[in-house]
Protein backbone atom coordinates (compact mmCIF):
# COMPACT_ATOMS: atom_id res chain seq x y z
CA UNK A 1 -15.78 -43.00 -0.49
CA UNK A 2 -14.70 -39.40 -0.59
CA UNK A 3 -16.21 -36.70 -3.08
CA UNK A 4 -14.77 -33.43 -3.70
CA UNK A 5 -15.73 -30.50 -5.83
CA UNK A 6 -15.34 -26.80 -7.12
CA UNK A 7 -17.28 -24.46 -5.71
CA UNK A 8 -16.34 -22.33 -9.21
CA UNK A 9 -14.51 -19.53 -7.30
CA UNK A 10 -11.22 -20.17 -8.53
CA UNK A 11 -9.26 -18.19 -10.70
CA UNK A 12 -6.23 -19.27 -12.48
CA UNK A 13 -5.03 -15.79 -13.77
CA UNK A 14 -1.78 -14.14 -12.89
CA UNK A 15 -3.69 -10.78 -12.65
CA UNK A 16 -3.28 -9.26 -8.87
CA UNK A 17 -4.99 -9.13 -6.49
CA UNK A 18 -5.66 -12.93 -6.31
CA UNK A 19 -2.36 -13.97 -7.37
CA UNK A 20 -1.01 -12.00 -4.60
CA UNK A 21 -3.06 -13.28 -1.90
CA UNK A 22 -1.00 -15.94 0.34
CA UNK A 23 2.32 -15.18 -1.42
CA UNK A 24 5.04 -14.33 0.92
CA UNK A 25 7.57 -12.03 -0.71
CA UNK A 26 9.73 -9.46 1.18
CA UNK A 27 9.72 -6.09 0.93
CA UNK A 28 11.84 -4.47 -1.46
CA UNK A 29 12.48 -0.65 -2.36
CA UNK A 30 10.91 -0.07 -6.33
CA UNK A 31 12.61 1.33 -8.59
CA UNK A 32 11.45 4.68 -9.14
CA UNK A 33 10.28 5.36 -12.18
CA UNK A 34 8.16 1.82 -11.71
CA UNK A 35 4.19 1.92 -11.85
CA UNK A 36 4.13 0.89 -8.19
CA UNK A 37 5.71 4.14 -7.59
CA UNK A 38 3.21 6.12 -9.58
CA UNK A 39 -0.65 7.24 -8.27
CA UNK A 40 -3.38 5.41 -8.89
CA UNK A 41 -1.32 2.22 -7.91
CA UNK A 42 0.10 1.24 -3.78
CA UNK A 43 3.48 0.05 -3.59
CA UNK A 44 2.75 -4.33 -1.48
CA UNK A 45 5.64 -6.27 -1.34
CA UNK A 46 6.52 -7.42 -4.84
CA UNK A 47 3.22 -6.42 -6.46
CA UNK A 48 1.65 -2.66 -6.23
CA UNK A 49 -2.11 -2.88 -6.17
CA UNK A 50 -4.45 -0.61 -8.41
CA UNK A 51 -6.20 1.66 -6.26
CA UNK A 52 -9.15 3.03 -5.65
CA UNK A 53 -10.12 -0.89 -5.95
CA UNK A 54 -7.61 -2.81 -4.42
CA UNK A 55 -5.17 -2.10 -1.28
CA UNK A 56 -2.31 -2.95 0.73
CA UNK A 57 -3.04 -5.24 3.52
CA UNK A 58 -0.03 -5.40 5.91
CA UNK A 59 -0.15 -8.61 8.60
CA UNK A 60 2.64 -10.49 9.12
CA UNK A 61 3.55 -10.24 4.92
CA UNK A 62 1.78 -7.52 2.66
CA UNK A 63 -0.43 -8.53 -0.14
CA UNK A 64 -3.02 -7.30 -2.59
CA UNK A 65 -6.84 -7.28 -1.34
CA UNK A 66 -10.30 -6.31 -3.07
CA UNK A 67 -11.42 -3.55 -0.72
CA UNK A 68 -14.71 -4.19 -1.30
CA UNK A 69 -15.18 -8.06 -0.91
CA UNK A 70 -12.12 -8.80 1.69
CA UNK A 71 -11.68 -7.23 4.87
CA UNK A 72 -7.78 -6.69 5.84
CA UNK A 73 -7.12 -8.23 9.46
CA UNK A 74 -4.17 -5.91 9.76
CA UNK A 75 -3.24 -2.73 8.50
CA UNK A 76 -5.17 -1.64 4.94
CA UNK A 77 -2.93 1.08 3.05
CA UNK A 78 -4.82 3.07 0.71
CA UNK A 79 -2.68 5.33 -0.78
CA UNK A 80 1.68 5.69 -0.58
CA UNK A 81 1.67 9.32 -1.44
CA UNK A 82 -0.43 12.51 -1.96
CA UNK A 83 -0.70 11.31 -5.36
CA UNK A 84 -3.11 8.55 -4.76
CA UNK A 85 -5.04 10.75 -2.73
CA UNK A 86 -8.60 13.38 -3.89
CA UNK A 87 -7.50 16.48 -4.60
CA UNK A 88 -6.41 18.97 -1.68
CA UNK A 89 -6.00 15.90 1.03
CA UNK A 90 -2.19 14.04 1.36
CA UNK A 91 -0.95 10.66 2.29
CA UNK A 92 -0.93 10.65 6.07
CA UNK A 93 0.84 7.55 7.44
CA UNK A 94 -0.03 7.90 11.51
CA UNK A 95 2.74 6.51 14.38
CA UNK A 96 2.16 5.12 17.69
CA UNK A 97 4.25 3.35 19.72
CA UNK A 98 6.97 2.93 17.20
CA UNK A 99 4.18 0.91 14.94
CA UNK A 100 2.06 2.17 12.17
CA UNK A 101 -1.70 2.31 13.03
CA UNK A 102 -3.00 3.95 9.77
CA UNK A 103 -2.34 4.96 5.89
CA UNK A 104 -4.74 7.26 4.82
CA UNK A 105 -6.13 10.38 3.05
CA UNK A 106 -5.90 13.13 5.12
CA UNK A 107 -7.26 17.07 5.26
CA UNK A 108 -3.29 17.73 6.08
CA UNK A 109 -0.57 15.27 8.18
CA UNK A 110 0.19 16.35 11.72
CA UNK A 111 3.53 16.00 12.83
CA UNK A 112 4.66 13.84 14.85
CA UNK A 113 2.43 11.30 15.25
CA UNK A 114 1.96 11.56 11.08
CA UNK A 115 4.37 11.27 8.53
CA UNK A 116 3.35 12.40 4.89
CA UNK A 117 4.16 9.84 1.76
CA UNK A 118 5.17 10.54 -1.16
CA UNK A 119 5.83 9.41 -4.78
CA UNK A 120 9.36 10.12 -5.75
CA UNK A 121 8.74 10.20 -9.14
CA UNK A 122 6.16 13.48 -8.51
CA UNK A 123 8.61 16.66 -7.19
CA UNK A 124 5.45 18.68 -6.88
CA UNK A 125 4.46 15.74 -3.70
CA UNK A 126 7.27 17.64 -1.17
CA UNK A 127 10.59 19.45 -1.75
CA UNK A 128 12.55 16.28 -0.73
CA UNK A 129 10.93 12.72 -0.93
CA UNK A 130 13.26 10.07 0.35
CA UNK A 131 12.77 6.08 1.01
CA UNK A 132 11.08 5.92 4.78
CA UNK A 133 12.52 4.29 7.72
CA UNK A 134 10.87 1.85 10.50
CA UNK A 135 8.54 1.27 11.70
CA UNK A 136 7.21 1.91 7.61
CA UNK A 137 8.05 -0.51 5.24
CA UNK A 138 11.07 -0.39 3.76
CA UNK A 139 8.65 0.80 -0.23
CA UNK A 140 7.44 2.98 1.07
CA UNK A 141 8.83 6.70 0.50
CA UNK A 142 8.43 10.13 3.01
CA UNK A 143 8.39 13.49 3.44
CA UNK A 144 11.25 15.15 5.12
């Protein structure tokens, strides 16, 4: 005879982050003037996640993860331009090895191991903010 039961931590909402976790979806560029592209939310696949409580965690596939409860076994992105970030401190995404180790707040982004993000929807972010390259995801946006 085989019993099963809930152990009452499901949730059957549509509201991110736990819709988003397990869901492969590719990465897409946003449209601009969309709210994953604005601060206060992260640009993750096909669903931005609302900062400060949520982030980016990048494995093989990026979803949506409660900082706080659920650690990221990859790369956690807190922030996809100076936007997201406390005042005086910018978006520093850092390089190595032609692989991203870090997305972070930073005092200031040191070239050329760090690349700045921005939001293209924000001029005041850098004078030209254009979609990044590898080895960043192809949502993400950069100084140049």
């Amino acid at each position: 005879m085989a019993i099963a039961a809930c152990s009452g931590h499901f949730d059957f909402d549509a509201d991110l982050p736990d819709a988003a976790l397990g869901v492969d979806a590719p990465f897409r560029v946003p449209d601009v003037g969309s709210p994953d592209a604005r601060a206060g939310r992260v640009a993750c696949a096909s669903n931005p996640c609302t900062l400060p409580e949520h982030g980016c965690c990048i494995t093989t596939r990026s979803f949506c993860i409660d900082v706080g409860e659920v650690a990221c076994r990859g790369m956690l992105v807190n922030c996809d331009g100076t936007s997201d970030c406390p005042s005086g401190k910018s978006c520093c995404a850092t390089v190595v090895d032609a692989g991203v180790m870090s997305v972070e707040c930073k005092d200031t982004c040191t070239a050329p191991q760090q690349i700045t993000l921005c939001d293209p929807t924000d001029p005041s972010e850098c004078g030209d903010c254009r979609a990044a390259s590898a080895p960043l995801p192809q949502e993400y946006f950069r100084c140049y």
